[in-house]
C-alpha atoms as a PDB file:
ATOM      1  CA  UNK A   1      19.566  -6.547 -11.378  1.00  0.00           C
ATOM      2  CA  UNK A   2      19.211 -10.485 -11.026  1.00  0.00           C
ATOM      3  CA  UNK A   3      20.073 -12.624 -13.982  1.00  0.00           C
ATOM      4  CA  UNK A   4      19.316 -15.981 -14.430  1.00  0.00           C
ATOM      5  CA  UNK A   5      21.997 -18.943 -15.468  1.00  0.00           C
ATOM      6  CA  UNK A   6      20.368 -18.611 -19.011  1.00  0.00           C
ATOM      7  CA  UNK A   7      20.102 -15.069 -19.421  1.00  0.00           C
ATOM      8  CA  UNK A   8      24.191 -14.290 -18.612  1.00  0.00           C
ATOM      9  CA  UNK A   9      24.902 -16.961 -21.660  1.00  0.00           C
ATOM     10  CA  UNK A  10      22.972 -14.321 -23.776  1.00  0.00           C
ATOM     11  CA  UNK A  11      25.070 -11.769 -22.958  1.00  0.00           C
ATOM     12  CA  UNK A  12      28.220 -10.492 -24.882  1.00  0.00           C
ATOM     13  CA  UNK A  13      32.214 -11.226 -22.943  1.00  0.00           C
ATOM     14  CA  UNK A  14      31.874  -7.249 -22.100  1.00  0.00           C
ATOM     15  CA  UNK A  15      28.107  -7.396 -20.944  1.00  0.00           C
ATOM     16  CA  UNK A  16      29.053 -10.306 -18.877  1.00  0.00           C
ATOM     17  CA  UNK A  17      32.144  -8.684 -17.574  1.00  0.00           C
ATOM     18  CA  UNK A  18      30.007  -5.856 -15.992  1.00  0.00           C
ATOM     19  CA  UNK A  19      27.544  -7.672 -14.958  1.00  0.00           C
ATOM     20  CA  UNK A  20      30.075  -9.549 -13.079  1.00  0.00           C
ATOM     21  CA  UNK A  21      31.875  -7.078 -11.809  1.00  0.00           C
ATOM     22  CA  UNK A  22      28.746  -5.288 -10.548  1.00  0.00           C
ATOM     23  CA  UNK A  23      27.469  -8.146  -8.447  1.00  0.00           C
ATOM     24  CA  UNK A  24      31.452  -8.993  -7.104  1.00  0.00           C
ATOM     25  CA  UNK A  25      30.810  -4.938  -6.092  1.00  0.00           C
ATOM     26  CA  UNK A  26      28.047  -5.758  -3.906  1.00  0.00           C
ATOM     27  CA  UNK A  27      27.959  -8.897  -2.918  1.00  0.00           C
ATOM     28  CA  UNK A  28      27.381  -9.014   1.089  1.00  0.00           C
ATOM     29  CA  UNK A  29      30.130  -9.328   3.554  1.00  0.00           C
ATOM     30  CA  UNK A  30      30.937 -12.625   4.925  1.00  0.00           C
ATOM     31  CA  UNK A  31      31.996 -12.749   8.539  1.00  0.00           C
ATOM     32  CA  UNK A  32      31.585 -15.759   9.942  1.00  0.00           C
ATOM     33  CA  UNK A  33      30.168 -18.651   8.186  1.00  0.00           C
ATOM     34  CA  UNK A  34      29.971 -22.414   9.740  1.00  0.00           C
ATOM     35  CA  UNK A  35      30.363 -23.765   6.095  1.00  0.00           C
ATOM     36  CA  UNK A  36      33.346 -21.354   4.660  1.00  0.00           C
ATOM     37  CA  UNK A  37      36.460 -23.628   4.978  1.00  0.00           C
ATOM     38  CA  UNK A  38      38.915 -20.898   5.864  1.00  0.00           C
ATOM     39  CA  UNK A  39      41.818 -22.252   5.445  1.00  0.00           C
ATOM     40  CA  UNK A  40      41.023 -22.489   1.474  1.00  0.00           C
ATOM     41  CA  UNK A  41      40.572 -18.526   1.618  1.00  0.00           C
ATOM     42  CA  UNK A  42      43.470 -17.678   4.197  1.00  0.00           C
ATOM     43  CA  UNK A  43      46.206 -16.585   1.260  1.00  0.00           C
ATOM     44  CA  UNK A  44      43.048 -14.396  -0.490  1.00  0.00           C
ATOM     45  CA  UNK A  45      45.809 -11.561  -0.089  1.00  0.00           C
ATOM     46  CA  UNK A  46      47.485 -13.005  -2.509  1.00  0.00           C
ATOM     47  CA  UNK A  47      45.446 -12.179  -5.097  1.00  0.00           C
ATOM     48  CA  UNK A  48      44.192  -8.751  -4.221  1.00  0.00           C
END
């Protein structure tokens, strides 16, 4: 399900929540990417 920018500000907190949630669930795996600073991501641990 795709949502535009507009669409998401329709939706309730919860709504927006799942939706969220869904797309963080599968997003694509990043492996190596010439514009991903890493060192900005490199304590990501942290917060898992």
């Amino acid at each position: 399900m795709c949502i535009s920018q507009t669409d998401i500000r329709l939706l309730s907190p919860t709504e927006a929540l799942v939706y969220v949630k869904k797309e963080i669930d599968h997003a694509t795996f990043v492996n190596q990417d010439p514009n991903l600073y890493a060192p900005l991501f490199r304590n990501i641990s942290v917060f898992k």
